[in-house]
C-alpha atoms as a PDB file:
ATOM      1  CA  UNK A   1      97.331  74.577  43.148  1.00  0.00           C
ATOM      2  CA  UNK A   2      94.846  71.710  43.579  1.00  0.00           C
ATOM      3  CA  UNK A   3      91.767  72.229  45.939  1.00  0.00           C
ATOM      4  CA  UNK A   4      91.227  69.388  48.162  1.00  0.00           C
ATOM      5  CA  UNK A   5      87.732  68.467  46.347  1.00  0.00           C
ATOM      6  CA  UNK A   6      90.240  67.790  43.529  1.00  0.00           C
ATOM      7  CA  UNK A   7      92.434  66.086  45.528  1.00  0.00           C
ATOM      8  CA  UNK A   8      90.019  63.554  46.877  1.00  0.00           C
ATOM      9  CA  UNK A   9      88.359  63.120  43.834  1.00  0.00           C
ATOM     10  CA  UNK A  10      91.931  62.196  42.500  1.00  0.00           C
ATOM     11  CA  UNK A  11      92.590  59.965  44.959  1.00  0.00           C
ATOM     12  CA  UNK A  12      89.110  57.920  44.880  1.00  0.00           C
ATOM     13  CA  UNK A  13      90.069  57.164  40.948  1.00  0.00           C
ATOM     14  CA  UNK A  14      93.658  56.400  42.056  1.00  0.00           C
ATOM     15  CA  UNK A  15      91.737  54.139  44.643  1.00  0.00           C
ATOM     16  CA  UNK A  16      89.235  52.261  41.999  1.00  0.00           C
ATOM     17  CA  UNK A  17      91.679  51.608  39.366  1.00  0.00           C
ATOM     18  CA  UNK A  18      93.510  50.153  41.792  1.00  0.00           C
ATOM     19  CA  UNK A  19      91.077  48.024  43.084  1.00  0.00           C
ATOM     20  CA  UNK A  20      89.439  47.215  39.286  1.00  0.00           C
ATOM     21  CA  UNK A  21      93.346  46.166  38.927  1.00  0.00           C
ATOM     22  CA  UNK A  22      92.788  43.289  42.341  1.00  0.00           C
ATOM     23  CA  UNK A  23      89.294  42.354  41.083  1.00  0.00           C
ATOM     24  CA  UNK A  24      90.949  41.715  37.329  1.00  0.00           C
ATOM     25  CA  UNK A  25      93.656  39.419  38.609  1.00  0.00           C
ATOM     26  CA  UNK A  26      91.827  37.808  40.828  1.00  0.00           C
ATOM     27  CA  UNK A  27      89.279  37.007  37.961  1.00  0.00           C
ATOM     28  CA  UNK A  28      91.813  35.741  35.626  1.00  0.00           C
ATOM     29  CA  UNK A  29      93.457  33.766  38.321  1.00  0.00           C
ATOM     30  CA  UNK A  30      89.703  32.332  38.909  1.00  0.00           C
ATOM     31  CA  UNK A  31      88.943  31.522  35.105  1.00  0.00           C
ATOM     32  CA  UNK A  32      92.560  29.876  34.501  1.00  0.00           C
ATOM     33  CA  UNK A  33      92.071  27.685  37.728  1.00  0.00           C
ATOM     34  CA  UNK A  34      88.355  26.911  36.322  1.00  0.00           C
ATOM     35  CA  UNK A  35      89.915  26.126  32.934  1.00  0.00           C
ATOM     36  CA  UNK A  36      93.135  23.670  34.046  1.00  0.00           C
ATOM     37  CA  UNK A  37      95.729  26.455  33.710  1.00  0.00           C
ATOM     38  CA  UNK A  38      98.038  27.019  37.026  1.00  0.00           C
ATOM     39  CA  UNK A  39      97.008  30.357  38.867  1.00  0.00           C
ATOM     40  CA  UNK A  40      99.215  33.217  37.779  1.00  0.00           C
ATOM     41  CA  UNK A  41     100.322  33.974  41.766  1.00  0.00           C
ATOM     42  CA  UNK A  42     100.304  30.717  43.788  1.00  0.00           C
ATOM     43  CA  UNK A  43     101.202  32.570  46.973  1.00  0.00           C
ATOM     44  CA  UNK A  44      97.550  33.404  47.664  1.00  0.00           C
ATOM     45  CA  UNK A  45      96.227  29.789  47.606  1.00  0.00           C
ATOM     46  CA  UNK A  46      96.299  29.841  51.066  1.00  0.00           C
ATOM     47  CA  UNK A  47      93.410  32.327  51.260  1.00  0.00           C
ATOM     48  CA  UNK A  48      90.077  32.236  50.749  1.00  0.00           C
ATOM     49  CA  UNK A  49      89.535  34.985  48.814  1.00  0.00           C
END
């Protein structure tokens, strides 16, 4: 059985490789639009970020 230290400390990776996974896409999407190629998800043109 897991201890809830473990448990968190699970969850905060779970939580950064999810969010290295957003900052990756969204820096791809940023060097293809910077380099002519169409943005791989067009449905977040809309915002800023």
């Amino acid at each position: 059985m897991l201890t809830n230290l473990h448990q968190e400390s699970l969850l905060i990776k779970d939580i950064a490789l999810k969010n290295l996974v957003i900052h990756l896409a969204i820096a791809i999407q940023q060097t293809r639009k910077n380099s002519g190629y169409p943005p791989v998800a067009s449905a977040h043109k809309d915002h800023p970020f």
